[in-house]
Structures are given as structure tokens and as C-alpha cells.
PDB file of N, CA and C in Angstrom:
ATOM      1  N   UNK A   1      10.746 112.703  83.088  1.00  0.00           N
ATOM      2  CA  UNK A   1       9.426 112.478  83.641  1.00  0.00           C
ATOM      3  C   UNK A   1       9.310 111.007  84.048  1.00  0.00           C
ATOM      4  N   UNK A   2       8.958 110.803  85.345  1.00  0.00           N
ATOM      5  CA  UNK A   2       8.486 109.314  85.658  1.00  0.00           C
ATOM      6  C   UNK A   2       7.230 108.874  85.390  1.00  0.00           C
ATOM      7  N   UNK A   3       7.181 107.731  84.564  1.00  0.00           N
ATOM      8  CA  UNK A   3       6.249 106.948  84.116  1.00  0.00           C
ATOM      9  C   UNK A   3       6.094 105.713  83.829  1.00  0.00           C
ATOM     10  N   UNK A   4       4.936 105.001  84.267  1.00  0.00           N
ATOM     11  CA  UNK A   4       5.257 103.402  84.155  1.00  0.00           C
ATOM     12  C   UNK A   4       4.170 103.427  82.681  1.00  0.00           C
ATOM     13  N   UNK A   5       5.412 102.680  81.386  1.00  0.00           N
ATOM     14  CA  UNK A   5       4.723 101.885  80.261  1.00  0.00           C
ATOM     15  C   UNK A   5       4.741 100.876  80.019  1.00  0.00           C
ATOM     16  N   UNK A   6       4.068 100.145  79.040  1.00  0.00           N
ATOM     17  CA  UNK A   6       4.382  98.574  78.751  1.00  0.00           C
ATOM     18  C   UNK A   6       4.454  98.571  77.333  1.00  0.00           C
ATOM     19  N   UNK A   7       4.858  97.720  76.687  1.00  0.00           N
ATOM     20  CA  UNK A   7       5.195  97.955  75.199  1.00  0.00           C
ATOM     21  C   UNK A   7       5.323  96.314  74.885  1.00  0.00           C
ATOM     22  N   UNK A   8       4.532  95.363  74.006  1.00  0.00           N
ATOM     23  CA  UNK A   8       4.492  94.180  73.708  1.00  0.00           C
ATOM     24  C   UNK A   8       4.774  94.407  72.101  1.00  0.00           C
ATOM     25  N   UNK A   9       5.533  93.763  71.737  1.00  0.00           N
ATOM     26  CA  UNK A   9       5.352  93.705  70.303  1.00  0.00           C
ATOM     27  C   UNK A   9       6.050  92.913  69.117  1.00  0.00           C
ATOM     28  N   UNK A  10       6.437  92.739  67.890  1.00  0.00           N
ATOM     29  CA  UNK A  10       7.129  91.771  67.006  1.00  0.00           C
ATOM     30  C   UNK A  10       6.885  91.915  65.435  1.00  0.00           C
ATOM     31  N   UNK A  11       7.790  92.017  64.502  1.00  0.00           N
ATOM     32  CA  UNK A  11       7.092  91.915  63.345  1.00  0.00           C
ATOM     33  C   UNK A  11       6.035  91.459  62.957  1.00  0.00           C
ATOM     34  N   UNK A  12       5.772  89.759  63.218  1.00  0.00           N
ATOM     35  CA  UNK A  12       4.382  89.003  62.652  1.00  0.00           C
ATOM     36  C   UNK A  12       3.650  89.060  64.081  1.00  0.00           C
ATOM     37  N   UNK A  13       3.899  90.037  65.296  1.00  0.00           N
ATOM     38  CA  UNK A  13       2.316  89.653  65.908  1.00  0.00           C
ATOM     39  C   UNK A  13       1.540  90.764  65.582  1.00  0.00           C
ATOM     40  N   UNK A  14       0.210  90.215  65.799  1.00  0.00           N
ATOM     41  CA  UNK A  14      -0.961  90.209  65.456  1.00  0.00           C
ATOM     42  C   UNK A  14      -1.826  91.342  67.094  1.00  0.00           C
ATOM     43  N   UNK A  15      -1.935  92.617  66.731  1.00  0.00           N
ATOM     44  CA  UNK A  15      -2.236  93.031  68.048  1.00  0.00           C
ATOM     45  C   UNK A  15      -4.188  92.599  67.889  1.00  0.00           C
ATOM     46  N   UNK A  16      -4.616  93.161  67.089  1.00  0.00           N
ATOM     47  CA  UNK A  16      -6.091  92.920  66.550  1.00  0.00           C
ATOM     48  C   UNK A  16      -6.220  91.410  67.112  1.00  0.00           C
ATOM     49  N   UNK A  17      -5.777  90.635  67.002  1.00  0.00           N
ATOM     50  CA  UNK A  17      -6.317  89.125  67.405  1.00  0.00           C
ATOM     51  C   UNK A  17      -6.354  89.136  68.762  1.00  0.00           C
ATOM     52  N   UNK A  18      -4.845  89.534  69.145  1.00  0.00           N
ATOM     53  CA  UNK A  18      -4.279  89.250  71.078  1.00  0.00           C
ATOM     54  C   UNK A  18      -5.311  90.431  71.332  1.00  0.00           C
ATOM     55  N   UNK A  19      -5.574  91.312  71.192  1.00  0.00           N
ATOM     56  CA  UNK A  19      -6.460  92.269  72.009  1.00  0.00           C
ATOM     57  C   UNK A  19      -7.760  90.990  72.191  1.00  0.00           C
ATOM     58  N   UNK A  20      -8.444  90.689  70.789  1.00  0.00           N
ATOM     59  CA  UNK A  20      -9.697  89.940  71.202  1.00  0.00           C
ATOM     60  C   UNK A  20      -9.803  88.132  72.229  1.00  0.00           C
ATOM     61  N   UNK A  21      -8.477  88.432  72.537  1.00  0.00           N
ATOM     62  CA  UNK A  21      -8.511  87.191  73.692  1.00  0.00           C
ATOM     63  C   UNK A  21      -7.955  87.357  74.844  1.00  0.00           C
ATOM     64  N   UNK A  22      -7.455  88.552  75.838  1.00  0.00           N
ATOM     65  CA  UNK A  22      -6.737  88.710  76.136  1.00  0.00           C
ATOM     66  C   UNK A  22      -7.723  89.803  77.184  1.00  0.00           C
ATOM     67  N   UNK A  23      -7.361  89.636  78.839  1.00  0.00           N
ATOM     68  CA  UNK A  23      -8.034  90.381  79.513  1.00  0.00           C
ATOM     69  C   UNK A  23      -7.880  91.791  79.774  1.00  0.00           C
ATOM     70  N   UNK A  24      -6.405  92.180  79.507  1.00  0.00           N
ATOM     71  CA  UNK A  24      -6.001  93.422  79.725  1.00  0.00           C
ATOM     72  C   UNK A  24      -6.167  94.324  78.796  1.00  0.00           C
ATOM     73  N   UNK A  25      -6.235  95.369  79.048  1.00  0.00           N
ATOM     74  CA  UNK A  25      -6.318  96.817  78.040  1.00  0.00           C
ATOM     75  C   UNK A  25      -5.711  97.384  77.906  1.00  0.00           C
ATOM     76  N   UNK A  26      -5.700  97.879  76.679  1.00  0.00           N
ATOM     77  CA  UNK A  26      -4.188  98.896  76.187  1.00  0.00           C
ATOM     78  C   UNK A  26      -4.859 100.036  75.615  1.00  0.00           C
ATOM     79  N   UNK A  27      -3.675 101.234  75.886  1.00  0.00           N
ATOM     80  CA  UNK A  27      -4.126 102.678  75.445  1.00  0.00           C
ATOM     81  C   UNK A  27      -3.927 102.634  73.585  1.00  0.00           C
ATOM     82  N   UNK A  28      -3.457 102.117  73.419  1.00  0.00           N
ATOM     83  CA  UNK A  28      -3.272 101.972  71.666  1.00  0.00           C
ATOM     84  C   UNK A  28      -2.374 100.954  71.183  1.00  0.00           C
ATOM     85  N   UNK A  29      -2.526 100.325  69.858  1.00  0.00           N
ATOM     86  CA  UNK A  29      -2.010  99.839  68.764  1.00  0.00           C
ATOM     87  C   UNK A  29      -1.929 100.303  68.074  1.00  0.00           C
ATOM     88  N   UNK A  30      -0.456  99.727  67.885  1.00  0.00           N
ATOM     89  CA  UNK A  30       0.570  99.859  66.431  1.00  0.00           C
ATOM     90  C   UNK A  30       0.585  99.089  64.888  1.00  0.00           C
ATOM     91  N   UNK A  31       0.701  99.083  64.042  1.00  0.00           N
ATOM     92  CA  UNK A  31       0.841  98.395  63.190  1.00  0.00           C
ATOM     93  C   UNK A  31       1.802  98.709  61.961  1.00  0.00           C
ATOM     94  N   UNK A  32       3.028  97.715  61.614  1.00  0.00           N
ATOM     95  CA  UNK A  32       4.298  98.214  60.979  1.00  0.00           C
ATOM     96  C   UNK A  32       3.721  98.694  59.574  1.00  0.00           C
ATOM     97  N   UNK A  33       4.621  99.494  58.781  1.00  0.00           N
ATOM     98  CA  UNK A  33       4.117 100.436  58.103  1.00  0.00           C
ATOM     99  C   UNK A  33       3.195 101.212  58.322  1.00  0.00           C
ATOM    100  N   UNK A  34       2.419 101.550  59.182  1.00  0.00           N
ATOM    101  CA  UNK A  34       1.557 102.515  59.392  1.00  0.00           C
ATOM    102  C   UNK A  34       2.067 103.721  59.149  1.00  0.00           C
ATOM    103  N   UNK A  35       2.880 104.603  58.718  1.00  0.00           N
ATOM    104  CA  UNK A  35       3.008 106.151  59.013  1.00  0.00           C
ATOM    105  C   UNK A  35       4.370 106.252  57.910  1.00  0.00           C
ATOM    106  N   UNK A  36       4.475 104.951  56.530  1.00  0.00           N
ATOM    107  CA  UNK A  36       5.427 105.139  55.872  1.00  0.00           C
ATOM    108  C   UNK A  36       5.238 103.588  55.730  1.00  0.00           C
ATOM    109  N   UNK A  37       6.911 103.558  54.702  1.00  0.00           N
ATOM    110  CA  UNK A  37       7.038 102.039  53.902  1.00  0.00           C
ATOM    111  C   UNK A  37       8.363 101.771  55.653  1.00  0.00           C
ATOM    112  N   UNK A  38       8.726 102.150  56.048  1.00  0.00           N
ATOM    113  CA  UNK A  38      10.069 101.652  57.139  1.00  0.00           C
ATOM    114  C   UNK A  38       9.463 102.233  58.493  1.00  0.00           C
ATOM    115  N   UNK A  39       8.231 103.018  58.654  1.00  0.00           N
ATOM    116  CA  UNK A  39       8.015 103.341  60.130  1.00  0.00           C
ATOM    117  C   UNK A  39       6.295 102.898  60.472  1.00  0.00           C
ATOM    118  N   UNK A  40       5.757 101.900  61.616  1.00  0.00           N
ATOM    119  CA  UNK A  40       7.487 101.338  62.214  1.00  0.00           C
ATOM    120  C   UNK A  40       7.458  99.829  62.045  1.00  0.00           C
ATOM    121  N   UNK A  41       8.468  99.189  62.054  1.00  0.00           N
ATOM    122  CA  UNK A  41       8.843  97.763  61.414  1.00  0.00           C
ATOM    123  C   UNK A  41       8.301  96.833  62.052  1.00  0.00           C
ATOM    124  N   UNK A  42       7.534  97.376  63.325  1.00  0.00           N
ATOM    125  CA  UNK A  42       6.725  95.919  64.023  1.00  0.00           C
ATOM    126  C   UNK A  42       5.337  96.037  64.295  1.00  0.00           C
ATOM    127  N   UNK A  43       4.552  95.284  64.678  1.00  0.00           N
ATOM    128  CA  UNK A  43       3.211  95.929  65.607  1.00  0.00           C
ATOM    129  C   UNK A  43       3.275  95.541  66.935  1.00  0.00           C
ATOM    130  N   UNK A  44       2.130  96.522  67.527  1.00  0.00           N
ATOM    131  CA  UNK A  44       2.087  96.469  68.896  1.00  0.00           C
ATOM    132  C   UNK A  44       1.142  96.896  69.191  1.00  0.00           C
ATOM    133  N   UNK A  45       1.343  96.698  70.630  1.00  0.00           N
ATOM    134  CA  UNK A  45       0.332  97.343  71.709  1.00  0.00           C
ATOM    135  C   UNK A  45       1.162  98.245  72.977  1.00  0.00           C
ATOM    136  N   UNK A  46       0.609  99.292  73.562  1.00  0.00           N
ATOM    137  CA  UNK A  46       1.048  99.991  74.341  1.00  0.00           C
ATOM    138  C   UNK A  46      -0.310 100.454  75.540  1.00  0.00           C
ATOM    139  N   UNK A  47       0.776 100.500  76.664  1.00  0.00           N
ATOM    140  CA  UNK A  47      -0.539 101.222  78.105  1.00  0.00           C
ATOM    141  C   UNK A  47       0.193 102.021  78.879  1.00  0.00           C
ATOM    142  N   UNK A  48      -0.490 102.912  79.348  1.00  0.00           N
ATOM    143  CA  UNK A  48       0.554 104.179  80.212  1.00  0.00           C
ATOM    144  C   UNK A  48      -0.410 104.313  81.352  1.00  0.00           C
ATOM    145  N   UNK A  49       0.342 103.689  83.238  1.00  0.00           N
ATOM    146  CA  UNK A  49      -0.516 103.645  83.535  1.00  0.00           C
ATOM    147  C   UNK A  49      -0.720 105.357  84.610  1.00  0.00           C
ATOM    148  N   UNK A  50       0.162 105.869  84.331  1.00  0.00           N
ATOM    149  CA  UNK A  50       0.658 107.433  85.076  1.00  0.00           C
ATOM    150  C   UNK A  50       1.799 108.416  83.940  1.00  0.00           C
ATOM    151  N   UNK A  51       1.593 109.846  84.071  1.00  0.00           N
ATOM    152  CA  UNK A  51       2.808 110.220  83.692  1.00  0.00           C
ATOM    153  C   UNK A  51       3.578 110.803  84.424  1.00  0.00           C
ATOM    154  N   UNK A  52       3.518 110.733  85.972  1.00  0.00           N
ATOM    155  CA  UNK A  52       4.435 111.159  86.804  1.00  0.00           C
ATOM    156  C   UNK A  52       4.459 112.490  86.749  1.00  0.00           C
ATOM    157  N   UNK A  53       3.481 113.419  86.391  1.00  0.00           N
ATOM    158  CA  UNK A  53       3.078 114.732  86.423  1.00  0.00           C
ATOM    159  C   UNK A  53       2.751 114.849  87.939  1.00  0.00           C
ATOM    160  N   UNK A  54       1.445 114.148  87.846  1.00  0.00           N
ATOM    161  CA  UNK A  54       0.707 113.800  89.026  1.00  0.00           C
ATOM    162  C   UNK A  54      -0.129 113.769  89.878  1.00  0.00           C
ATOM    163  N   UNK A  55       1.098 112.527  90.133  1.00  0.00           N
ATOM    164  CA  UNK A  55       0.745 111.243  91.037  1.00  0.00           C
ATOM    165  C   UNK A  55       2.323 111.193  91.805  1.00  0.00           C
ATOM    166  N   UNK A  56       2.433 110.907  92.576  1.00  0.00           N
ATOM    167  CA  UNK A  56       3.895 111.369  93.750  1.00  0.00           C
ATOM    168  C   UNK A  56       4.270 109.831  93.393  1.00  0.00           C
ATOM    169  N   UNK A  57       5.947 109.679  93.898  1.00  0.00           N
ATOM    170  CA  UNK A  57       6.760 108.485  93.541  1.00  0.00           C
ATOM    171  C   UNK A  57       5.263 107.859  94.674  1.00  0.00           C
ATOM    172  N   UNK A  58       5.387 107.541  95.452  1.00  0.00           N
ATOM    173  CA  UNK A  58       4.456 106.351  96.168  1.00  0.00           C
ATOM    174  C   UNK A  58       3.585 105.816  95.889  1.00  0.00           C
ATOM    175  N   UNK A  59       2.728 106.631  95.475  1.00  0.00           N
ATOM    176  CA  UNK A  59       1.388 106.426  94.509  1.00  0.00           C
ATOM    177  C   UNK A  59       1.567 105.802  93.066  1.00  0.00           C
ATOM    178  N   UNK A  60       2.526 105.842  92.193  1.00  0.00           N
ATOM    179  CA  UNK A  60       3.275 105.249  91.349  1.00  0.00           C
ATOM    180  C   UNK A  60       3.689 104.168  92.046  1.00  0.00           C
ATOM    181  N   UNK A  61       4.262 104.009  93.079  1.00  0.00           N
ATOM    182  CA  UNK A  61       5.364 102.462  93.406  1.00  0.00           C
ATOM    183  C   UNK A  61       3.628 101.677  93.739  1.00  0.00           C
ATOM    184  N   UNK A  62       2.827 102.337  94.376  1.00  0.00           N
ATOM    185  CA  UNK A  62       1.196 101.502  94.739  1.00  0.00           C
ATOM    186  C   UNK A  62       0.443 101.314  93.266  1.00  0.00           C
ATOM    187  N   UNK A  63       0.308 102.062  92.875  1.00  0.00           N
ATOM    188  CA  UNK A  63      -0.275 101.809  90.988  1.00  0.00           C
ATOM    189  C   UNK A  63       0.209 100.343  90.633  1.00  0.00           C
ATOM    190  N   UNK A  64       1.924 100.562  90.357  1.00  0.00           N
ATOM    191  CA  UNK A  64       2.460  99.669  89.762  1.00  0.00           C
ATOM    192  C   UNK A  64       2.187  98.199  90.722  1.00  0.00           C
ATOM    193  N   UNK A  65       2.336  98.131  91.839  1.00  0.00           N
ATOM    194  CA  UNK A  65       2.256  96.896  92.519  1.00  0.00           C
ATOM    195  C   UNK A  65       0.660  96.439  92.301  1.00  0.00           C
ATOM    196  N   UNK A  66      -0.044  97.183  92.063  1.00  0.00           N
ATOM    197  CA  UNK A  66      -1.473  96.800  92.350  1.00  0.00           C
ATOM    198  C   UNK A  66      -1.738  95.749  90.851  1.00  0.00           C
ATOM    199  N   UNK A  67      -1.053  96.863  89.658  1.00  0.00           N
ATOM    200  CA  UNK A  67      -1.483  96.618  88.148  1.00  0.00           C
ATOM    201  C   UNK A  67      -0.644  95.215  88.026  1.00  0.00           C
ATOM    202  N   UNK A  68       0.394  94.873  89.068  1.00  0.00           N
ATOM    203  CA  UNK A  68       1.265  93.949  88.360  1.00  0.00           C
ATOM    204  C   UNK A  68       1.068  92.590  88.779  1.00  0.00           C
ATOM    205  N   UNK A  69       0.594  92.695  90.353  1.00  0.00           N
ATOM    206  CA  UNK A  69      -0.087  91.835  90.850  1.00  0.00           C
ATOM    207  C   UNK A  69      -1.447  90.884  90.226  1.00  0.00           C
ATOM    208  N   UNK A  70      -2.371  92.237  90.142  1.00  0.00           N
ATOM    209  CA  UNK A  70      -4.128  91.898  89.363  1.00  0.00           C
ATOM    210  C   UNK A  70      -3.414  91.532  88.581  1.00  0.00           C
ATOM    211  N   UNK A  71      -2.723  91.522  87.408  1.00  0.00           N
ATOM    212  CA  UNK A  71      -2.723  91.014  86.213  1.00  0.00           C
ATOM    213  C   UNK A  71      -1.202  90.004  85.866  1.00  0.00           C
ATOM    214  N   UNK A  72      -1.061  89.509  86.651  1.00  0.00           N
ATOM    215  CA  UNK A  72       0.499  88.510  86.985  1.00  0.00           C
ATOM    216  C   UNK A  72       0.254  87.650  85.609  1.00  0.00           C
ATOM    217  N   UNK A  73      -0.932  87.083  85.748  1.00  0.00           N
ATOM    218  CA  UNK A  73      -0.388  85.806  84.457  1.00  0.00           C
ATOM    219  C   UNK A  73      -0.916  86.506  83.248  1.00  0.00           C
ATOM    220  N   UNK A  74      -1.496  87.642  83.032  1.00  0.00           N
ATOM    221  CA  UNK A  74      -2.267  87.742  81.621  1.00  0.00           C
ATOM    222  C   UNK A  74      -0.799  88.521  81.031  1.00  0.00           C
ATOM    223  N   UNK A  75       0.034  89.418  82.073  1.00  0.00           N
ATOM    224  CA  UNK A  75       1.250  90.003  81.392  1.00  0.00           C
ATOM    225  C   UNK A  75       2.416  88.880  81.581  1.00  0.00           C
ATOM    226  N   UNK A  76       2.247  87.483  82.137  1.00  0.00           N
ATOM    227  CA  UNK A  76       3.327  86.711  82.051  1.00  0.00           C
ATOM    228  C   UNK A  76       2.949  86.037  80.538  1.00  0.00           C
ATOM    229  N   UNK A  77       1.842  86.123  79.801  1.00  0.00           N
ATOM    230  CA  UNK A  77       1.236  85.017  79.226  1.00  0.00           C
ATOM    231  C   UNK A  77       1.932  85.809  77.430  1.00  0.00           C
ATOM    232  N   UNK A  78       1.864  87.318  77.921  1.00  0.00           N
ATOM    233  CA  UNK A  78       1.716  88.121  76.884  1.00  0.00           C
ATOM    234  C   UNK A  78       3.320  88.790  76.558  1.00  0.00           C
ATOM    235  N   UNK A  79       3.869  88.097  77.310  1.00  0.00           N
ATOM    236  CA  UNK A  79       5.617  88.401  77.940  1.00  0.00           C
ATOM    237  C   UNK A  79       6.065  87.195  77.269  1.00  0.00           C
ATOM    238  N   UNK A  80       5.852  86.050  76.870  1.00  0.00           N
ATOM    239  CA  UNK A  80       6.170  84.548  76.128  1.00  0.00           C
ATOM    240  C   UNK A  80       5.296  84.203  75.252  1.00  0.00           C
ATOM    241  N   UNK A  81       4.218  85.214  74.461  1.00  0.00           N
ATOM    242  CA  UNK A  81       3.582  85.691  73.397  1.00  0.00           C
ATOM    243  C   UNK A  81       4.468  84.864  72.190  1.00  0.00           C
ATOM    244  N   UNK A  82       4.393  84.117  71.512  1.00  0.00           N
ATOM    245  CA  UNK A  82       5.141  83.450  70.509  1.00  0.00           C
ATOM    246  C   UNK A  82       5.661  84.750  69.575  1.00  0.00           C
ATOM    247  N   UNK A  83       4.706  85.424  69.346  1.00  0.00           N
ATOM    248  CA  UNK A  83       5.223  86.624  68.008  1.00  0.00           C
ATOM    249  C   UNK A  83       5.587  88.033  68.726  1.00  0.00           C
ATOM    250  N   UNK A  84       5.427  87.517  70.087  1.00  0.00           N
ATOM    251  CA  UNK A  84       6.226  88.608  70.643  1.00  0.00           C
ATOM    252  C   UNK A  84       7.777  88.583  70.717  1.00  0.00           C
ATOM    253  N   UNK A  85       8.453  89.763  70.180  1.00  0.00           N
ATOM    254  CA  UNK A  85       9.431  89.678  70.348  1.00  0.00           C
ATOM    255  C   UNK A  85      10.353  90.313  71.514  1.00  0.00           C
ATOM    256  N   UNK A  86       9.877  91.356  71.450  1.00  0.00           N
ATOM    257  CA  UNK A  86       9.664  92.565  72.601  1.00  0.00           C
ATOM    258  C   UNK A  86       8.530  92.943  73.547  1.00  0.00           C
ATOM    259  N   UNK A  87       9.183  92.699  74.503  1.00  0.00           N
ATOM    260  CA  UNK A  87       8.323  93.058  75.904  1.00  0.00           C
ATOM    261  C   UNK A  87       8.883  94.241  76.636  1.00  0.00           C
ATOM    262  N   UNK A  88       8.446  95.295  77.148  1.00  0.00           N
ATOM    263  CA  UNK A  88       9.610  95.967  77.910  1.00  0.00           C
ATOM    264  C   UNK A  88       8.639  96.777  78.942  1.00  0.00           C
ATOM    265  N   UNK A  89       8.351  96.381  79.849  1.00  0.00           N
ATOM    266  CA  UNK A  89       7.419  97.015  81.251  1.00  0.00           C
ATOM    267  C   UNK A  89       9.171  98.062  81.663  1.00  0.00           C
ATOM    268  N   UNK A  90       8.293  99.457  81.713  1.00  0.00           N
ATOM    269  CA  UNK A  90       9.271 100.562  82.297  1.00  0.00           C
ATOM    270  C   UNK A  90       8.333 101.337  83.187  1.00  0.00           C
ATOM    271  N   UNK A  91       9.206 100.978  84.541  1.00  0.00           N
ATOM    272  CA  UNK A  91       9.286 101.906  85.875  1.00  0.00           C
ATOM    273  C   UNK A  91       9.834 102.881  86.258  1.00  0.00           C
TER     274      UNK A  91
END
């Protein structure tokens, strides 16, 4: 299935704080140990902005250019996140 996600995250960051300063919105947070003592080992944040059910490849390649553009420095800012360790935008 084609789908564009974003996934920010790190052992010690803090999604509860970066959400309250931070312009963009996310479909949910993570937080390590949540669902056990080993799952899962970091926190985060996650956004899904299609699941390629649909929306046709074009409309996806226009989504993504639009979302990446509007929001260039708040996901460059959140991409060099100190307690971020992991960033991973998938197209």
C-alpha cells in the first residue's frame, strides 16, 4: 500500500512538550514502555497524510509537495530535534 508517514522520535524525547511548541500536528504519540516493560523503547510522534487506498499516485506526489513545502522549517527544526534520534518521512 502507498502511503506517506512521518515518524520523529528517541529514547529521552519528550513528545508532550514538542507537541506544545511546535506548529505541526500529529495523528498520535508514543511513549516507551507503554504496552509492556521492552515495547516500545522510545517515544514519539507519528502523522499519516494518505493511505494510498484513495487518493491516485498524483494526488499523493501533490499532498506530499504541498505538506512539505507549508511546513519546510517546522519539519527541518523537528528533523535536528536534539532528543530526536530518528526521523524517517516515507513516500
Amino acid at each position: 500500500m502507498n502511503q506517506y508517514q512521518l515518524f520523529a522520535h528517541g529514547v529521552d524525547f519528550d513528545p508532550d512538550a514538542y507537541l506544545a511548541s511546535t506548529s505541526l500536528s500529529f495523528d498520535g504519540i508514543w511513549r516507551k514502555g507503554e504496552y509492556g516493560r521492552n515495547h516500545p523503547k522510545s517515544n514519539g510522534v507519528y502523522r499519516t497524510l494518505w493511505n494510498g487506498r484513495d487518493v491516485s499516485f498524483f494526488e499523493q506526489e501533490r499532498i506530499a509537495m504541498e505538506y512539505l513545502s507549508e511546513n519546510r522549517d517546522a519539519l527541518k527544526d523537528l528533523a535536528q530535534h536534539p532528543q530526536v534520534t530518528t526521523f524517517i518521512l516515507g513516500l
